[in-house]
PDB file of N, CA and C in Angstrom:
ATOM      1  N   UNK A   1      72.708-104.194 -41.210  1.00  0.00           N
ATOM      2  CA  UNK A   1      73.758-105.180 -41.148  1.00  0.00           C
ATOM      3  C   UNK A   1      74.318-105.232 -39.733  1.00  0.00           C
ATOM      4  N   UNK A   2      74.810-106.080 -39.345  1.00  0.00           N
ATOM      5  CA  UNK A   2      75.096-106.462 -38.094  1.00  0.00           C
ATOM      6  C   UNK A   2      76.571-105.871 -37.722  1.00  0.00           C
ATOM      7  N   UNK A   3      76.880-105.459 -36.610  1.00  0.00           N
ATOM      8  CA  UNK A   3      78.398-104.714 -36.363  1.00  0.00           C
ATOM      9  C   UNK A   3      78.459-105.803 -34.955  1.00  0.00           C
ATOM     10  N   UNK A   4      80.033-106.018 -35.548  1.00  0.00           N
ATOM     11  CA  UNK A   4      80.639-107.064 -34.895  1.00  0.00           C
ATOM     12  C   UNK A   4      81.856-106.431 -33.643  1.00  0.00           C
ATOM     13  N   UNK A   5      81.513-106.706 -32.711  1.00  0.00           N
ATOM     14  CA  UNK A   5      82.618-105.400 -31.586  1.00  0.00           C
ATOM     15  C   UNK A   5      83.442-105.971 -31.117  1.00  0.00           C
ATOM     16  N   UNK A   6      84.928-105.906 -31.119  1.00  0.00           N
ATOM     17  CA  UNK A   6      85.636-106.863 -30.101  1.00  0.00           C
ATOM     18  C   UNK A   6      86.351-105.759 -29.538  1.00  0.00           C
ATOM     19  N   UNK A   7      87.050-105.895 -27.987  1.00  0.00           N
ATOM     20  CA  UNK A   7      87.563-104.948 -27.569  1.00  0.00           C
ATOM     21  C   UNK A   7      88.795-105.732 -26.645  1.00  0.00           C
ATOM     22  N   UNK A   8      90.025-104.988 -27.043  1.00  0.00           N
ATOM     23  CA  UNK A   8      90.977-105.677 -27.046  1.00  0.00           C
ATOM     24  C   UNK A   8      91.856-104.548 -25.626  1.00  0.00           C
ATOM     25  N   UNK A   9      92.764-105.413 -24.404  1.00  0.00           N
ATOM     26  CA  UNK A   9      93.563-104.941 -23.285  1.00  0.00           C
ATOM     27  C   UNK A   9      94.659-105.308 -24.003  1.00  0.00           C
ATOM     28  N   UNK A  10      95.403-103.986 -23.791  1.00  0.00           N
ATOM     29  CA  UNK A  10      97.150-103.991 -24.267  1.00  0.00           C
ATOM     30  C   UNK A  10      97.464-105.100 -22.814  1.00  0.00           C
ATOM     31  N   UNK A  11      98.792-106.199 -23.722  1.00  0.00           N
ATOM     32  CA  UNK A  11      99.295-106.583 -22.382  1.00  0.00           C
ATOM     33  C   UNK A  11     100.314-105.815 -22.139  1.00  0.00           C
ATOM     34  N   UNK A  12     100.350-106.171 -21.061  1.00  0.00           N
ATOM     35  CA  UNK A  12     101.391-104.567 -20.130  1.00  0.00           C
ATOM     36  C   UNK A  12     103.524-104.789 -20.831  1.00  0.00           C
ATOM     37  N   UNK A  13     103.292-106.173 -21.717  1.00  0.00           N
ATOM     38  CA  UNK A  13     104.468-105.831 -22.091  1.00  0.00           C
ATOM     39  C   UNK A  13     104.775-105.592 -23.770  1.00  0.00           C
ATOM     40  N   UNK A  14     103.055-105.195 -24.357  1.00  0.00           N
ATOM     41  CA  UNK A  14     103.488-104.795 -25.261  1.00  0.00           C
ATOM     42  C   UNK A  14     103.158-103.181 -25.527  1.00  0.00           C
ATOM     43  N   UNK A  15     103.501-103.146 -26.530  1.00  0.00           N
ATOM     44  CA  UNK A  15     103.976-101.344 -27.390  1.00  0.00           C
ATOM     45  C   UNK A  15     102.848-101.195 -27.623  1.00  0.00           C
ATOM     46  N   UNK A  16     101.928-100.083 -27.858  1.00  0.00           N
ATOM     47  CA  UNK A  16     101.293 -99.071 -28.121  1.00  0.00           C
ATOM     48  C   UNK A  16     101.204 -99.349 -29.679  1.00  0.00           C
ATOM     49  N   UNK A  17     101.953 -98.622 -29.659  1.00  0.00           N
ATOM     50  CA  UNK A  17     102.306 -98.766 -31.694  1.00  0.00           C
ATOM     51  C   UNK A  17     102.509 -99.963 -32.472  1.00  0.00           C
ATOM     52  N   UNK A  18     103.005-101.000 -31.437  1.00  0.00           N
ATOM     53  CA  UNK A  18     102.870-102.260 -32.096  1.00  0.00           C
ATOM     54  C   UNK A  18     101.169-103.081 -32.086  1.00  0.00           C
ATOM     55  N   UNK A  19     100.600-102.445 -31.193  1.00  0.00           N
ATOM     56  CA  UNK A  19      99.633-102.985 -30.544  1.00  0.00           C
ATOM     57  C   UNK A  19      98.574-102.586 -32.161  1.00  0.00           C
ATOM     58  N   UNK A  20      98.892-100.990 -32.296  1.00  0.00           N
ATOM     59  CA  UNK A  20      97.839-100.267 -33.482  1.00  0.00           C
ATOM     60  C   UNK A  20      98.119-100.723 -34.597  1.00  0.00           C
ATOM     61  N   UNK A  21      99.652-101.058 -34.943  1.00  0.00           N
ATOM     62  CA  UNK A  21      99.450-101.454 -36.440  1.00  0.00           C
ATOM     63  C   UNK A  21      98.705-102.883 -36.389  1.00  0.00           C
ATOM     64  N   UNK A  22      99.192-103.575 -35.716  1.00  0.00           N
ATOM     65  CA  UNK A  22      98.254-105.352 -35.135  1.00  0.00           C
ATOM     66  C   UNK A  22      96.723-105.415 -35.605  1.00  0.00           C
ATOM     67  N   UNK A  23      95.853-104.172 -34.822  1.00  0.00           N
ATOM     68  CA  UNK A  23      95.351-104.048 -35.054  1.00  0.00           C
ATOM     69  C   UNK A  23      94.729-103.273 -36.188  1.00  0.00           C
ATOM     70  N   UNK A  24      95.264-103.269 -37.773  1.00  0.00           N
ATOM     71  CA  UNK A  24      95.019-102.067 -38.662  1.00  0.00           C
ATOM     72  C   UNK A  24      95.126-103.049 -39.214  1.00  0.00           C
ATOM     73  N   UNK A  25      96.084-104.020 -39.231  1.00  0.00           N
ATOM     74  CA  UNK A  25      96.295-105.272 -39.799  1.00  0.00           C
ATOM     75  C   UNK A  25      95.061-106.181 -40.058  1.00  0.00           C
ATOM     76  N   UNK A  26      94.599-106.417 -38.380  1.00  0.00           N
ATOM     77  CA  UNK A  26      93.184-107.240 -38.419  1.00  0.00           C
ATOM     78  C   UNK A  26      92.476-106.799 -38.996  1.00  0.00           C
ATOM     79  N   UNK A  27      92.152-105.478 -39.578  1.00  0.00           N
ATOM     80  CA  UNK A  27      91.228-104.612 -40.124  1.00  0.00           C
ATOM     81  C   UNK A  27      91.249-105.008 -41.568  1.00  0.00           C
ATOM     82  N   UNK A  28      92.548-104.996 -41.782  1.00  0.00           N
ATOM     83  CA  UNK A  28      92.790-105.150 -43.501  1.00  0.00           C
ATOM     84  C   UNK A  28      92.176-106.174 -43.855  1.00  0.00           C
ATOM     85  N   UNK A  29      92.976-107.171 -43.002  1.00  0.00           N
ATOM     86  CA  UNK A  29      92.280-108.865 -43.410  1.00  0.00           C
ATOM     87  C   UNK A  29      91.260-109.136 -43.246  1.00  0.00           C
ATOM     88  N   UNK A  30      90.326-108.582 -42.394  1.00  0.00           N
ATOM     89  CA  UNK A  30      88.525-109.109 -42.141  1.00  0.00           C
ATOM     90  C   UNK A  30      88.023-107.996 -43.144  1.00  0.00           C
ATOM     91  N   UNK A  31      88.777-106.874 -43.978  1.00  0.00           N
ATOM     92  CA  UNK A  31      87.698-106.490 -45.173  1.00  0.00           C
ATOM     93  C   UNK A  31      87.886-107.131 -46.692  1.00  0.00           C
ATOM     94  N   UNK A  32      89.255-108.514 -46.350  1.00  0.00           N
ATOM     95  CA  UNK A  32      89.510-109.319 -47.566  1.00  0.00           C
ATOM     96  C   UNK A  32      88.797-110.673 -47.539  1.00  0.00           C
ATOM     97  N   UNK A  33      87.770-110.630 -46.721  1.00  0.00           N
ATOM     98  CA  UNK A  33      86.733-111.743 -46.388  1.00  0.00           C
ATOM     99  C   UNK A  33      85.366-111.485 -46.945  1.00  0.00           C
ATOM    100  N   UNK A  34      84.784-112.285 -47.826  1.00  0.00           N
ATOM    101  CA  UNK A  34      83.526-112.099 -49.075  1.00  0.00           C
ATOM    102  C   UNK A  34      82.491-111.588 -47.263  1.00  0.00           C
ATOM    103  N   UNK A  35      81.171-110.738 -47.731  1.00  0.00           N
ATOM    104  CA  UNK A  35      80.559-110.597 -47.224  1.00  0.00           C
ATOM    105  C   UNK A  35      80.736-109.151 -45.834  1.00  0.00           C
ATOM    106  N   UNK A  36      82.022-109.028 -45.917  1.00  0.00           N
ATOM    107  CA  UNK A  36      82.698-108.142 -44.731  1.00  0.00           C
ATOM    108  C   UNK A  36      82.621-106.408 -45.658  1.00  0.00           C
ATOM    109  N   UNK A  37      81.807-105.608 -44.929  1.00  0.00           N
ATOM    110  CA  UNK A  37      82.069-104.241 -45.594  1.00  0.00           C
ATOM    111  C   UNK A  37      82.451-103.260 -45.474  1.00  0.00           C
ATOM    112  N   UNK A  38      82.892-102.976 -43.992  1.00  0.00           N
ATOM    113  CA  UNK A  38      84.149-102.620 -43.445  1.00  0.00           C
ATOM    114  C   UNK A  38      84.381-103.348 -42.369  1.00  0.00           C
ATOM    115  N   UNK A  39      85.929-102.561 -41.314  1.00  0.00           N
ATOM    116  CA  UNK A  39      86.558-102.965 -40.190  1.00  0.00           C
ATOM    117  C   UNK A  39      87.467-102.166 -39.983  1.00  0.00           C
ATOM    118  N   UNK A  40      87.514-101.573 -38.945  1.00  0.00           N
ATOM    119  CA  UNK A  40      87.967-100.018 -38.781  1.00  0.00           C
ATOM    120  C   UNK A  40      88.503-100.405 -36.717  1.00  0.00           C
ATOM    121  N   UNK A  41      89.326 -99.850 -36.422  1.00  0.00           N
ATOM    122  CA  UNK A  41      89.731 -99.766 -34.787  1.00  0.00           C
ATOM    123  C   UNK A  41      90.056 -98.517 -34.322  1.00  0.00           C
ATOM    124  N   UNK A  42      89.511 -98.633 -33.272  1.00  0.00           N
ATOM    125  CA  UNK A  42      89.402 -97.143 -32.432  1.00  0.00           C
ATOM    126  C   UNK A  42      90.173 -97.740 -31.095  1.00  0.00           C
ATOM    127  N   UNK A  43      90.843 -96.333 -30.519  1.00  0.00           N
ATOM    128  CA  UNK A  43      91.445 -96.486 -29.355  1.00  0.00           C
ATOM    129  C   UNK A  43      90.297 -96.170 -28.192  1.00  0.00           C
ATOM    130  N   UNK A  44      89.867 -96.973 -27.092  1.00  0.00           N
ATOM    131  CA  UNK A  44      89.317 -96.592 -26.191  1.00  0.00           C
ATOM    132  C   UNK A  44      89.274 -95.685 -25.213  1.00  0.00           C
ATOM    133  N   UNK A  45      90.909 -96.237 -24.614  1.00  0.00           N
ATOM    134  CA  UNK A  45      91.572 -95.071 -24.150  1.00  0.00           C
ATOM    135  C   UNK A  45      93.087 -95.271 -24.105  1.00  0.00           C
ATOM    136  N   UNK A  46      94.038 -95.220 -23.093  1.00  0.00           N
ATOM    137  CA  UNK A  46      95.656 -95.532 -23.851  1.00  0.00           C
ATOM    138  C   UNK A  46      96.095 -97.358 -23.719  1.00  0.00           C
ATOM    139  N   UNK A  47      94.717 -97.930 -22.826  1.00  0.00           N
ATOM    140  CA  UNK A  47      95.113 -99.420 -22.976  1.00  0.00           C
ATOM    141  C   UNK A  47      94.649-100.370 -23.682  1.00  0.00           C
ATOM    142  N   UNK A  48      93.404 -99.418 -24.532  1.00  0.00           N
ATOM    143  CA  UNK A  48      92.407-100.561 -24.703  1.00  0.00           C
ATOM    144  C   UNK A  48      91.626-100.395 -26.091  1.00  0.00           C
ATOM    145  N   UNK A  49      91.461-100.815 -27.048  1.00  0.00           N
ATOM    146  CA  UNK A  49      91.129-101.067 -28.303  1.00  0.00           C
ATOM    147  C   UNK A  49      89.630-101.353 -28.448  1.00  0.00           C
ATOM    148  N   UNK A  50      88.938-101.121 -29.808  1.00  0.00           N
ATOM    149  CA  UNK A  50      87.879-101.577 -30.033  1.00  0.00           C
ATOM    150  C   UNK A  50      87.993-101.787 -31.766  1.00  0.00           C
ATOM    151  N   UNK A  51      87.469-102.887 -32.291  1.00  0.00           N
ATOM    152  CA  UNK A  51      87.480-103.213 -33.545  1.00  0.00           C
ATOM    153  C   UNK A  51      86.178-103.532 -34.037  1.00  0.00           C
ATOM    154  N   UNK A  52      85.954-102.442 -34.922  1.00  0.00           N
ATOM    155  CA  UNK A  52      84.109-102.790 -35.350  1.00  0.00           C
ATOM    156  C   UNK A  52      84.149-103.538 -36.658  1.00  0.00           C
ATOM    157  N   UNK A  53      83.234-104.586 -36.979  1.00  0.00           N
ATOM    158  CA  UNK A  53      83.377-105.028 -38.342  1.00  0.00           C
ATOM    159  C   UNK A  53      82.006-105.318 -38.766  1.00  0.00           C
ATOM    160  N   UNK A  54      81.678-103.890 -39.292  1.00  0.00           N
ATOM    161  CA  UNK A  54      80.543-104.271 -40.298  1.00  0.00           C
ATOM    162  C   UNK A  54      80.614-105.414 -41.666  1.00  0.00           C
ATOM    163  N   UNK A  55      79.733-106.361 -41.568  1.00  0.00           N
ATOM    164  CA  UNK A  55      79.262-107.405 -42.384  1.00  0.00           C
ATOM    165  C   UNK A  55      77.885-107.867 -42.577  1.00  0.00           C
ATOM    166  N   UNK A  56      77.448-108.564 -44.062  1.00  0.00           N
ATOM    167  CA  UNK A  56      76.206-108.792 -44.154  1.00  0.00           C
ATOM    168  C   UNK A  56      76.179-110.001 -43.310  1.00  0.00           C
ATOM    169  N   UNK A  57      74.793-110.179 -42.909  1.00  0.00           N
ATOM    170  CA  UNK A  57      74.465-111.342 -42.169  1.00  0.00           C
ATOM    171  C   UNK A  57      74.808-112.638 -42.229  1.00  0.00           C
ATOM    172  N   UNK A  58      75.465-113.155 -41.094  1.00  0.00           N
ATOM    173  CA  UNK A  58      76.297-114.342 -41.632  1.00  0.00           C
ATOM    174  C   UNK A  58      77.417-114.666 -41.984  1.00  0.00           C
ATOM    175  N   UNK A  59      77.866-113.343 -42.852  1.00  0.00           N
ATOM    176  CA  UNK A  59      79.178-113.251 -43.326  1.00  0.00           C
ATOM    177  C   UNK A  59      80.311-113.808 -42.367  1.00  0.00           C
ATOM    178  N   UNK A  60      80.685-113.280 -40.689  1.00  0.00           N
ATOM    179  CA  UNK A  60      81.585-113.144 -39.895  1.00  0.00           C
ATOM    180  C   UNK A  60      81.100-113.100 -38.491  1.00  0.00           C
ATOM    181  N   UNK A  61      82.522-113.955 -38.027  1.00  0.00           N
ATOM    182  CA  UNK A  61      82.373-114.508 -37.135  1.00  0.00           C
ATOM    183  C   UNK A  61      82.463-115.140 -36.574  1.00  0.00           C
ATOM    184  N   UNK A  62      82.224-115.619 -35.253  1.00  0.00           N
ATOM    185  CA  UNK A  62      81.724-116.850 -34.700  1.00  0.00           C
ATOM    186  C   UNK A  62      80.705-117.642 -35.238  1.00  0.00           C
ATOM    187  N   UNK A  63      80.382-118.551 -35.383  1.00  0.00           N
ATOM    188  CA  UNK A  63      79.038-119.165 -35.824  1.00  0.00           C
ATOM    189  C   UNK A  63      78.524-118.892 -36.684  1.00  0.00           C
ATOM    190  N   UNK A  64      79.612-118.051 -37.995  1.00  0.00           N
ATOM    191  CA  UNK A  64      78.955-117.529 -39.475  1.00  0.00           C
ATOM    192  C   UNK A  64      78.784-118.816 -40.491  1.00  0.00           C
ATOM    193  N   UNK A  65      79.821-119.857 -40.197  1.00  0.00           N
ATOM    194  CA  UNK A  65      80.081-121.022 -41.051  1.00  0.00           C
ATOM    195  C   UNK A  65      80.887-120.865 -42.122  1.00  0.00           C
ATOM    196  N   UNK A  66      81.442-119.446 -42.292  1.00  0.00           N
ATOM    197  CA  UNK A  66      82.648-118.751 -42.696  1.00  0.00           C
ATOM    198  C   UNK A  66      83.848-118.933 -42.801  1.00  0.00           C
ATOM    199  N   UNK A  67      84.902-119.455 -42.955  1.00  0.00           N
ATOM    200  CA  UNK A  67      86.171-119.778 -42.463  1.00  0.00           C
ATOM    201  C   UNK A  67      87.232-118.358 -43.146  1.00  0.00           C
ATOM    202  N   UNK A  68      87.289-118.065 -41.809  1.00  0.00           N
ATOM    203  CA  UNK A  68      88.132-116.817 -41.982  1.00  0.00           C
ATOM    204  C   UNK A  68      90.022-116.869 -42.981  1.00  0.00           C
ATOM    205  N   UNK A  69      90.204-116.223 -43.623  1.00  0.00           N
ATOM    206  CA  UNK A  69      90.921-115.933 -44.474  1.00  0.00           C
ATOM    207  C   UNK A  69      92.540-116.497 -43.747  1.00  0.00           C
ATOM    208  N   UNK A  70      93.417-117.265 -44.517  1.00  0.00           N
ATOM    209  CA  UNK A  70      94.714-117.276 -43.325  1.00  0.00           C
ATOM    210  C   UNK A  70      95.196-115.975 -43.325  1.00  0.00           C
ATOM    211  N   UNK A  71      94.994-114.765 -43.914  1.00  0.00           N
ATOM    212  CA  UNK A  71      95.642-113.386 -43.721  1.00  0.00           C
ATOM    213  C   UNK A  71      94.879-113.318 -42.182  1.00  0.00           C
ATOM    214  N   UNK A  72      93.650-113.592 -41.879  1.00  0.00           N
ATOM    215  CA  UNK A  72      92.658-113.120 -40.986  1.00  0.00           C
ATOM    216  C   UNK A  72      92.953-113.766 -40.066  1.00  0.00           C
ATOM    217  N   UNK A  73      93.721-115.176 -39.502  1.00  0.00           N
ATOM    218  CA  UNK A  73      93.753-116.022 -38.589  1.00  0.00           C
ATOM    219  C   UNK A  73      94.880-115.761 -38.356  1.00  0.00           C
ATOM    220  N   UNK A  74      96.335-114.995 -39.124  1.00  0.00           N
ATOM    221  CA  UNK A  74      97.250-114.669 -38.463  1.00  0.00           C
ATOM    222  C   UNK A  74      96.971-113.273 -37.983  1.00  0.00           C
ATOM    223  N   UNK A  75      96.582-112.461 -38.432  1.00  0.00           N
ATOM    224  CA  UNK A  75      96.222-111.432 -38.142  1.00  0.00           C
ATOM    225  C   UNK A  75      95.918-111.439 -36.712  1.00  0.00           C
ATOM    226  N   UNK A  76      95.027-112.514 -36.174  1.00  0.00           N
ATOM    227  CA  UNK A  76      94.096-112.359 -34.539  1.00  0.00           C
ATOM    228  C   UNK A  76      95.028-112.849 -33.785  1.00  0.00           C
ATOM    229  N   UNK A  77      95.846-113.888 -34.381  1.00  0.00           N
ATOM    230  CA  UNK A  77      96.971-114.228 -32.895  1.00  0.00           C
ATOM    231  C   UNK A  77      98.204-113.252 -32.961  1.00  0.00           C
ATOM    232  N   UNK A  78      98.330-112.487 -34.132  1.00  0.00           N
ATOM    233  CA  UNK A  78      99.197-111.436 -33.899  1.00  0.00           C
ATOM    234  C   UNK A  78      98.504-110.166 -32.579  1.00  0.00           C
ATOM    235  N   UNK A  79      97.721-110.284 -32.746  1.00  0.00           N
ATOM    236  CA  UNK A  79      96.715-109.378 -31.678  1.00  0.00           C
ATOM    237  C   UNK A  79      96.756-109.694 -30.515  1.00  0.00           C
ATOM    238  N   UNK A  80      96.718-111.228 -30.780  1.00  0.00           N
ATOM    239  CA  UNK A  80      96.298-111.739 -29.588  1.00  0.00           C
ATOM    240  C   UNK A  80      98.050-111.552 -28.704  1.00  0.00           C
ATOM    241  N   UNK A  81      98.640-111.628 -29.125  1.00  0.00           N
ATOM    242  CA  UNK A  81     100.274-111.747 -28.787  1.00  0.00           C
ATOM    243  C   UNK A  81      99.906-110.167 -27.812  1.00  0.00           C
ATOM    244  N   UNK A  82      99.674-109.013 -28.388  1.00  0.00           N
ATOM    245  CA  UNK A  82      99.822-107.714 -27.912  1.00  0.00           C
ATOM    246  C   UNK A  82      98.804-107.372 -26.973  1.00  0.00           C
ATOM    247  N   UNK A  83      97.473-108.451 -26.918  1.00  0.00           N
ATOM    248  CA  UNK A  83      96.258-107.636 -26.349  1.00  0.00           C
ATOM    249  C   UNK A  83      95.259-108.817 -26.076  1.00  0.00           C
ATOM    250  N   UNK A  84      94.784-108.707 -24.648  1.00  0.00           N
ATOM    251  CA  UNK A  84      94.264-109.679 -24.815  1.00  0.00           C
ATOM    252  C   UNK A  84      92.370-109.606 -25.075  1.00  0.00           C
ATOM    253  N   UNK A  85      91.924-110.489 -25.533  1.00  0.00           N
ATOM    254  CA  UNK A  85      89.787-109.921 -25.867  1.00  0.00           C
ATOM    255  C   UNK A  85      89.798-109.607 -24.832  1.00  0.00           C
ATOM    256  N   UNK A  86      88.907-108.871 -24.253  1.00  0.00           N
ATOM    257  CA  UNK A  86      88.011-108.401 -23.518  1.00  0.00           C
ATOM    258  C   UNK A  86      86.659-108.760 -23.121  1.00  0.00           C
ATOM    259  N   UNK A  87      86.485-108.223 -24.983  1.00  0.00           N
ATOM    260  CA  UNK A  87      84.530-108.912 -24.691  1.00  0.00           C
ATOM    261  C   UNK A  87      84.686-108.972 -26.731  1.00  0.00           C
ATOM    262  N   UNK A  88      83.591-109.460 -27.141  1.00  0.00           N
ATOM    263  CA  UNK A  88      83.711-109.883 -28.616  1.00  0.00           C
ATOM    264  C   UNK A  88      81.622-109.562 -28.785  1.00  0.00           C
ATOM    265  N   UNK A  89      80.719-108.802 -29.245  1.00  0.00           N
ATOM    266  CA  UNK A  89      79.751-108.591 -29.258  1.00  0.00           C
ATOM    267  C   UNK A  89      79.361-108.660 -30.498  1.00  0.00           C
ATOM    268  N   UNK A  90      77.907-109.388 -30.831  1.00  0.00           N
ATOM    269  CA  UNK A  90      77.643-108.572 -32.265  1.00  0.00           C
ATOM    270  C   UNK A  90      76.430-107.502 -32.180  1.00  0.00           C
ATOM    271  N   UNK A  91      76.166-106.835 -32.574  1.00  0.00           N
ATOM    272  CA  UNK A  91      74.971-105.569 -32.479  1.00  0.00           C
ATOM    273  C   UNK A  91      74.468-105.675 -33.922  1.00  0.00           C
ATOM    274  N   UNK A  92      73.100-105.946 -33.942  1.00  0.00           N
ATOM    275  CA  UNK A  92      71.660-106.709 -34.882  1.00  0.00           C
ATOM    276  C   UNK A  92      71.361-105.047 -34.783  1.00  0.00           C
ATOM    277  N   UNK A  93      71.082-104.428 -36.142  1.00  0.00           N
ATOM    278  CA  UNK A  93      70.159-103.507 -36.417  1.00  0.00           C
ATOM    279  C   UNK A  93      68.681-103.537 -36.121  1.00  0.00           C
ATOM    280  N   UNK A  94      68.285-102.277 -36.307  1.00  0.00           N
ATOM    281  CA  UNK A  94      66.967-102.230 -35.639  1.00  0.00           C
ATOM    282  C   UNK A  94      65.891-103.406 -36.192  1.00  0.00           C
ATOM    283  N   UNK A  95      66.129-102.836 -37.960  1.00  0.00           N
ATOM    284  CA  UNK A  95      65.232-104.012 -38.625  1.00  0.00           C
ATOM    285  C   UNK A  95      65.934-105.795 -38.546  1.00  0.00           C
ATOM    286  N   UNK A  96      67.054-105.754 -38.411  1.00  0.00           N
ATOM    287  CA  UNK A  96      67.050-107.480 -38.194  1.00  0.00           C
ATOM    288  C   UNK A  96      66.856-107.610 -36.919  1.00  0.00           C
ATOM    289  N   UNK A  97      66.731-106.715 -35.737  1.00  0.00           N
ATOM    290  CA  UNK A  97      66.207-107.043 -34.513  1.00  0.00           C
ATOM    291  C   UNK A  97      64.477-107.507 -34.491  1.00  0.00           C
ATOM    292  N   UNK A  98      64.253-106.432 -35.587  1.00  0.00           N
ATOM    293  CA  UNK A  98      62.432-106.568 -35.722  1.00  0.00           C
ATOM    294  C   UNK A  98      61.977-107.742 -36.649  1.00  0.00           C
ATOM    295  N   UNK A  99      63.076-108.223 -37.305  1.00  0.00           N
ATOM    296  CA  UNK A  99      62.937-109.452 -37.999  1.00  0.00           C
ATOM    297  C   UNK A  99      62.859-110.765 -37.425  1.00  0.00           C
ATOM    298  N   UNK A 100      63.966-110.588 -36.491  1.00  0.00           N
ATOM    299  CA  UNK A 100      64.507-111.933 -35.493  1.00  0.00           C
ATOM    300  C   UNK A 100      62.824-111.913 -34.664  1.00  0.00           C
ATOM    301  N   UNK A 101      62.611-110.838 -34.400  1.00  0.00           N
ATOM    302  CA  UNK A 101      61.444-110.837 -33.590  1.00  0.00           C
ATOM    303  C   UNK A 101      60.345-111.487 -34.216  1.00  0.00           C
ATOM    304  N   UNK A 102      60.003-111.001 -35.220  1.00  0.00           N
ATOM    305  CA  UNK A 102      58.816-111.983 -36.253  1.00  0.00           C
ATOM    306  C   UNK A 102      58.753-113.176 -35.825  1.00  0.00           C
ATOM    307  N   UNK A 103      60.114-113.702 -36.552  1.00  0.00           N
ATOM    308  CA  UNK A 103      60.213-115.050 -36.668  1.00  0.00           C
ATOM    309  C   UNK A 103      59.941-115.993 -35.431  1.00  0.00           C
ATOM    310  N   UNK A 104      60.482-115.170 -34.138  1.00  0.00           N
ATOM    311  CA  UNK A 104      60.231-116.049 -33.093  1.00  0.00           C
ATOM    312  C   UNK A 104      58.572-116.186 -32.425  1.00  0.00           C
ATOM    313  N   UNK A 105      57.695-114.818 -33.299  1.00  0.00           N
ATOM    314  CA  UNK A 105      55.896-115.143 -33.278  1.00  0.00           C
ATOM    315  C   UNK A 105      55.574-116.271 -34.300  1.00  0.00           C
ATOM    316  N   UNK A 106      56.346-116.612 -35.199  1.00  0.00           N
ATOM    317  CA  UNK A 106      55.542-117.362 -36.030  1.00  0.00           C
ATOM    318  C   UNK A 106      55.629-119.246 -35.644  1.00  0.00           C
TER     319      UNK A 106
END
């Protein structure tokens, strides 16, 4: 299944602690989205966030065709208020890497 990475900069005038629950928040709401099987955030280091969200293919995202939950769309501009993206990645497992690969021989 595909892990979805976003990594989030505290802005310099918000809280720490406001910044983590924000983000525990986003977590909650992208695992109340069909297809999402977890979403979990790690501190990088004291400025900077990372939010992984394992989902089946398609499920989430950008370009899933998904429409994210309104818990989930307030959730990101609450984030977005405390922190700004960074970078937003998705990471394809080995076998849907070796799959994607097929498809583009056939």
């Amino acid at each position: 299944m595909p892990l979805h990475v976003a990594k989030y900069e505290r802005r310099d005038s918000a809280d720490r602690n406001q910044l983590g629950i924000a983000a525990l928040e986003a977590c909650r709401a992208a695992r109340e989205n069909p297809g999402v099987v977890s979403s979990l955030y790690y501190w990088i280091n004291t400025d900077e966030i990372a939010i992984i969200t394992d989902a089946e293919p398609g499920a989430w995202g950008q370009g899933s065709g998904n429409a994210p939950t309104t818990r989930s769309i307030k959730a990101l501009f609450t984030l977005a208020d405390l922190a700004k993206n960074t970078s937003s990645e998705t990471w394809v497992d080995a076998r849907g890497g070796s799959e994607t690969y097929k498809v583009s021989e056939s």
